[in-house]
Protein backbone atom coordinates (compact mmCIF):
# COMPACT_ATOMS: atom_id res chain seq x y z
CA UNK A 1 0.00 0.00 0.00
CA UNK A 2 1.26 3.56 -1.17
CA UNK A 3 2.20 6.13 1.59
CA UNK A 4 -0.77 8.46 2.58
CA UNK A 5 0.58 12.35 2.72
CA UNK A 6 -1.35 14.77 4.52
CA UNK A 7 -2.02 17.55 3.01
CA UNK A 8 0.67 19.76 4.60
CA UNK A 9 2.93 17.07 3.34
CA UNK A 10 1.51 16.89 0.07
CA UNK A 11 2.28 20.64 -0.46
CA UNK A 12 5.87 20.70 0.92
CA UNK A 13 6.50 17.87 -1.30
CA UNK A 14 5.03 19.82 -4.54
CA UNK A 15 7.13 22.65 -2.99
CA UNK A 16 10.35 20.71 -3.34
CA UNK A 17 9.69 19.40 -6.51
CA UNK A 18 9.00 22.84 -7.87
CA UNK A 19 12.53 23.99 -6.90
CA UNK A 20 14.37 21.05 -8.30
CA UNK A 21 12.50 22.14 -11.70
CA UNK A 22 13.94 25.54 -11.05
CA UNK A 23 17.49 24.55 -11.10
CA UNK A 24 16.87 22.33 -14.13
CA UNK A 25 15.22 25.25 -16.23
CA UNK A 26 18.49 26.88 -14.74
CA UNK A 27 20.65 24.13 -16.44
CA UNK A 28 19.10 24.35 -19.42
CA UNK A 29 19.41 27.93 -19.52
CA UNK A 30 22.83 27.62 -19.45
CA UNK A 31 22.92 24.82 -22.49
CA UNK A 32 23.52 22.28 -20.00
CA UNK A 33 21.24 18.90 -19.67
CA UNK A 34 17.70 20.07 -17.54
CA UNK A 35 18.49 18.30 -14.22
CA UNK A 36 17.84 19.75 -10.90
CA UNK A 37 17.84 18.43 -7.42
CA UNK A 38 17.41 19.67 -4.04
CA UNK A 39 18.84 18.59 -0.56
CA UNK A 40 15.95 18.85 2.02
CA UNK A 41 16.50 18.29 5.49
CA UNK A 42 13.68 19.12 8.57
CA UNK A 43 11.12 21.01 5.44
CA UNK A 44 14.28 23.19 4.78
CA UNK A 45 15.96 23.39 1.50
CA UNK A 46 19.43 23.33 2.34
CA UNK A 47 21.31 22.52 -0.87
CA UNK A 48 20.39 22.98 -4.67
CA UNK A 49 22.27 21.48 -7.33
CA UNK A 50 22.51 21.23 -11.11
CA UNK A 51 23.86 19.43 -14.29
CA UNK A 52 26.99 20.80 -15.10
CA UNK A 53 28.84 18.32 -17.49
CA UNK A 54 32.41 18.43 -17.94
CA UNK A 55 34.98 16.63 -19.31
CA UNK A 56 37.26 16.44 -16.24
CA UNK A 57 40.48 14.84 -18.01
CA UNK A 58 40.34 18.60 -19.56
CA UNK A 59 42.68 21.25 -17.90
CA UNK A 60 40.49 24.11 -19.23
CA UNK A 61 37.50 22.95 -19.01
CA UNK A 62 37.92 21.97 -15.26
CA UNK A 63 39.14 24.97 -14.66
CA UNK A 64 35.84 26.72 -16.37
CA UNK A 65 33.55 24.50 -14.16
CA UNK A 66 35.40 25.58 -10.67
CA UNK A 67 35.02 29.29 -12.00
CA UNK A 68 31.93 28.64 -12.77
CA UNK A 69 30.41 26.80 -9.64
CA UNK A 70 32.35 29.13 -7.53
CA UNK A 71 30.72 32.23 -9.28
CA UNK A 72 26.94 30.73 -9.79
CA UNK A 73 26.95 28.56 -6.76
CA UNK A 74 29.62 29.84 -3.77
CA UNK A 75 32.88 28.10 -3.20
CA UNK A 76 32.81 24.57 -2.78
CA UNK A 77 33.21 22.93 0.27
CA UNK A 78 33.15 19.66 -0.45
CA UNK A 79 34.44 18.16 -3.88
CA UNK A 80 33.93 14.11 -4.52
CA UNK A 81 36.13 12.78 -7.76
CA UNK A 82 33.92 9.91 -8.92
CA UNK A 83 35.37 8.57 -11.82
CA UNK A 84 36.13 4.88 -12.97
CA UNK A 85 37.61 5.51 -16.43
CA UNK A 86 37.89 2.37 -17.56
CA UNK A 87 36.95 2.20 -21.49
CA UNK A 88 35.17 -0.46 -23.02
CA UNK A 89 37.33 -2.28 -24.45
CA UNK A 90 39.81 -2.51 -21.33
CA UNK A 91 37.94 -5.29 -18.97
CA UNK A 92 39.61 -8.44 -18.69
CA UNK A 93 42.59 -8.16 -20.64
CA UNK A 94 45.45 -9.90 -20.22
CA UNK A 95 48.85 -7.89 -19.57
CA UNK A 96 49.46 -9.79 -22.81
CA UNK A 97 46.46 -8.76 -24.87
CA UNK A 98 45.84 -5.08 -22.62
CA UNK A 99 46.11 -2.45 -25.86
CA UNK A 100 48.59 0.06 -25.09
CA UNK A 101 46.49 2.83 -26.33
CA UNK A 102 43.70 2.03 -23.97
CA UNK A 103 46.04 1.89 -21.03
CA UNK A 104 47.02 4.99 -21.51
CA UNK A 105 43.29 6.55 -22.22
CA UNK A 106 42.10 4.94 -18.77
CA UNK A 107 45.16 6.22 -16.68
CA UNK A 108 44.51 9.79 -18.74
CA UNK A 109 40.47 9.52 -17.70
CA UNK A 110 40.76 8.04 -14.25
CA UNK A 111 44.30 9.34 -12.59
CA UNK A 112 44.82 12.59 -14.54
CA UNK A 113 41.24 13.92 -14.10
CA UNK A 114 41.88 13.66 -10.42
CA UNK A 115 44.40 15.29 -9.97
CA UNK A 116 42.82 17.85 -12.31
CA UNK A 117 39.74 18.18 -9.85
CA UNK A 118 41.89 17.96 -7.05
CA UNK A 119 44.02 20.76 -8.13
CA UNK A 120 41.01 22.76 -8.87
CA UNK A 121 38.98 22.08 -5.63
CA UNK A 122 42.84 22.61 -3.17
CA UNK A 123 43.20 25.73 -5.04
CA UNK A 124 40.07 27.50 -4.22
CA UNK A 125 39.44 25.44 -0.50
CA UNK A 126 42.54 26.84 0.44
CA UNK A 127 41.12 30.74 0.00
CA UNK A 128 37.84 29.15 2.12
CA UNK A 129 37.46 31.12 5.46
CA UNK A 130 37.88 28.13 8.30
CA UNK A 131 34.77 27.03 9.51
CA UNK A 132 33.90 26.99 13.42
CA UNK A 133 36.06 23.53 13.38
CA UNK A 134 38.99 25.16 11.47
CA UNK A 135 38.20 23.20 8.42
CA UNK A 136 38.26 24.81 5.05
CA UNK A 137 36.92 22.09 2.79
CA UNK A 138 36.79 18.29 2.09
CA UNK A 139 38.19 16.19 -1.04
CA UNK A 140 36.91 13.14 -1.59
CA UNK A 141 38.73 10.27 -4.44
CA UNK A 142 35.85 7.51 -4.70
CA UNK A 143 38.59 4.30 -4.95
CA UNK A 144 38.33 1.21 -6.01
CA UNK A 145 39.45 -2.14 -4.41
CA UNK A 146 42.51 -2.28 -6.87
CA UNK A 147 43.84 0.66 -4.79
CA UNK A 148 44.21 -1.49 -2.68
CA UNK A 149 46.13 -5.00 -5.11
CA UNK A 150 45.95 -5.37 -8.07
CA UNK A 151 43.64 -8.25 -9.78
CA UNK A 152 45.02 -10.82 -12.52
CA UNK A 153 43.40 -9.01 -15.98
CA UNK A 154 43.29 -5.50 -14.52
CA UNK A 155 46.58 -4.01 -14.41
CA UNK A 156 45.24 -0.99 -16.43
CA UNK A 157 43.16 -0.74 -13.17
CA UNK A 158 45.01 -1.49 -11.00
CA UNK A 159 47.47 1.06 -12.30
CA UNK A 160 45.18 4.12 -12.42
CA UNK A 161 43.54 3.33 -8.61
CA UNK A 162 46.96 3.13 -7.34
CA UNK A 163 48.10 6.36 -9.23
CA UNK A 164 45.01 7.77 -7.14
CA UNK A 165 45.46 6.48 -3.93
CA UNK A 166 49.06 8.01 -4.41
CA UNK A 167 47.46 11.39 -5.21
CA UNK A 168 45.55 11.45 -2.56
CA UNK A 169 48.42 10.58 0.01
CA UNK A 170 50.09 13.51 -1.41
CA UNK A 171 47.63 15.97 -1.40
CA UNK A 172 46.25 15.39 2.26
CA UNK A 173 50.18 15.87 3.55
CA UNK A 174 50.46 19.25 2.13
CA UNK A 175 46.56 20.29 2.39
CA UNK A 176 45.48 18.78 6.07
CA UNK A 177 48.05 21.09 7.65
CA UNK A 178 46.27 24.06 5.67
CA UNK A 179 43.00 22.80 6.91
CA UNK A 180 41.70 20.93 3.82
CA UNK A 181 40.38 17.05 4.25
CA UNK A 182 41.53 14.66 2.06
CA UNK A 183 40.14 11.25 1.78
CA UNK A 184 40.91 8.37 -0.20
CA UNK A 185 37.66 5.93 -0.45
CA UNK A 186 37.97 2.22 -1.90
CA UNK A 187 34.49 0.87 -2.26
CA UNK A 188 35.08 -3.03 -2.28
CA UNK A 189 31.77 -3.71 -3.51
CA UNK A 190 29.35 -4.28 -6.45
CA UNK A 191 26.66 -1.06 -5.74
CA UNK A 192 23.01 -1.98 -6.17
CA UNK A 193 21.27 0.72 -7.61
CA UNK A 194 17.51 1.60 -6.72
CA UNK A 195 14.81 -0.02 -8.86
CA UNK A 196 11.38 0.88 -10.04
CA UNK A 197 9.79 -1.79 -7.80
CA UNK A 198 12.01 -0.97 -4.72
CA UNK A 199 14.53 -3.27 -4.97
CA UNK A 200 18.20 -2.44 -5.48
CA UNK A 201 20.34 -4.26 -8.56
CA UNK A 202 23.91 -4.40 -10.26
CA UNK A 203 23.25 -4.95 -13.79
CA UNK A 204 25.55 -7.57 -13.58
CA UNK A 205 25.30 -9.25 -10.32
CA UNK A 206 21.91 -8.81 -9.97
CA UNK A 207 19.40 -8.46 -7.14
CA UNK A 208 20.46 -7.11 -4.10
CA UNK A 209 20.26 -9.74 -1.00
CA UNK A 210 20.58 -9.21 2.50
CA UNK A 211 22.32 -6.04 1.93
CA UNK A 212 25.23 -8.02 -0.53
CA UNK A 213 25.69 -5.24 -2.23
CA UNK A 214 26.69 -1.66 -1.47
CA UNK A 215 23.85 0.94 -1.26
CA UNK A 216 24.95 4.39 -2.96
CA UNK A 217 22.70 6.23 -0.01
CA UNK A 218 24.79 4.83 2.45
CA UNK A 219 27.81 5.62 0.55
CA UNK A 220 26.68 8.93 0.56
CA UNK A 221 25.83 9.00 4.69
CA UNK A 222 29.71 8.20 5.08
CA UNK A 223 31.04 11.17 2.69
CA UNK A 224 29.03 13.44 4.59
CA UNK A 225 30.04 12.13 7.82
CA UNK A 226 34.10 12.26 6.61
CA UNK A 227 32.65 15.98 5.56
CA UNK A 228 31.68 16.41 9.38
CA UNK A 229 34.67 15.08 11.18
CA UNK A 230 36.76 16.91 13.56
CA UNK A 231 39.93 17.66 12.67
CA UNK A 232 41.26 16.04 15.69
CA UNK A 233 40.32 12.80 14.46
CA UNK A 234 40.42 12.82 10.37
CA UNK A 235 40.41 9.73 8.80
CA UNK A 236 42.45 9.65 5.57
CA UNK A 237 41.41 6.14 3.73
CA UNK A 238 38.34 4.45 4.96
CA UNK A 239 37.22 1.19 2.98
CA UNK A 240 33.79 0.71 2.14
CA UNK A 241 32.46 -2.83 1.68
CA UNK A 242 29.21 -5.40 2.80
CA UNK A 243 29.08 -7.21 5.37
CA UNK A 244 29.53 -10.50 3.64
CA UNK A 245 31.68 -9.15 1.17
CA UNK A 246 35.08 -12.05 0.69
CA UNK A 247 37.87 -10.15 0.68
């Protein structure tokens, strides 16, 4: 049986609605895909946020999105690099059959574009006025379990994860000193994405069991909480991965 709103409820949620459509007309304004969302929290709307697509193994036009967030939006805060980068053709090969050009294309979309975003996102956090906790921003690299070893067939992987999880040990030894969180994220999990019927599913793995699989919204609850944490106690990597999960 569906949820019953009240009508109080009913309106708040039309309400909501109405200003993710807002943001999206934004978007589209600005020749970008029509996608809005808002962050509500208590009937408050406490973050709005937009398509802004980008290809972020691009110096310049990395650069143009920071400028432009920072002018349309505020500075950032909080910055999460969440890119694979693997290309198509790249799963399962052999370090005998691995093409060399494809190699290079996943380091270039996977390692290069974050240090791109993380250049972008140190650069203005460190201009941030300290919060009341003395923190002036967070950076977040979304990591893969080949951060952590490297898989037979995956060495193109295996590379680029470890080329971030370098980055990222770099950047939070000169930026956590200047106030700026750095956090390097392996997610050791397949992620079961939310269904039309209610279920969660990896298109691969299928149906989501007992919580086998990693829910993005809970994902999601830990960045913010890494966002949250006192300085006195940062974590730098934290692994993400179910319960059951063999590893």
């Amino acid at each position: 049986m569906s949820e019953m709103l009240l009508p109080d409820q009913a309106a708040c949620d039309v309400y909501f609605m109405q200003q993710a459509l807002l943001a999206a007309v934004k978007a589209e304004a600005l020749g970008e895909v029509p996608v809005g969302a808002v962050v509500v929290r208590e009937g408050r709307v406490i973050a709005t946020g937009r398509n802004a697509p980008v290809d972020a193994s691009d110096p310049t036009a990395v650069a143009r999105l920071f400028d432009d967030v920072t002018r349309q939006i505020g500075r950032p805060t909080l910055v999460v690099h969440n890119i694979d980068g693997r290309v198509a053709g790249i799963f399962g090969k052999s370090i005998l059959d691995a093409a060399p050009e494809m190699v290079l294309e996943t380091l270039h979309n996977a390692a290069f574009s974050a240090f791109l975003v993380g250049q972008q996102a140190a650069r203005v956090m460190v201009g941030n006025q300290p919060d009341a906790n003395g923190v002036r921003g967070t950076f977040i690299i979304t990591n893969a379990s080949a951060a952590l070893k490297g898989f037979p067939a995956s060495s193109a992987f295996a590379m680029a994860c470890q080329a971030k999880t370098g980055l990222a040990q770099s950047m939070a030894r000169e930026l956590m000193p200047q106030g700026v969180h750095v956090v390097n994220v392996p997610i050791d999990a397949a992620m079961g994405w939310m269904e039309d019927d209610g279920s969660r599913a990896h298109r691969l793995a299928g149906t989501t069991v007992d919580d086998n699989m990693a829910d993005p919204d809970r994902i999601a609850d830990v960045y913010l909480q890494l966002h949250r944490q006192h300085r006195s106690t940062w974590a730098f990597e934290v692994a993400l991965r179910p319960w059951v999960e063999k590893w």
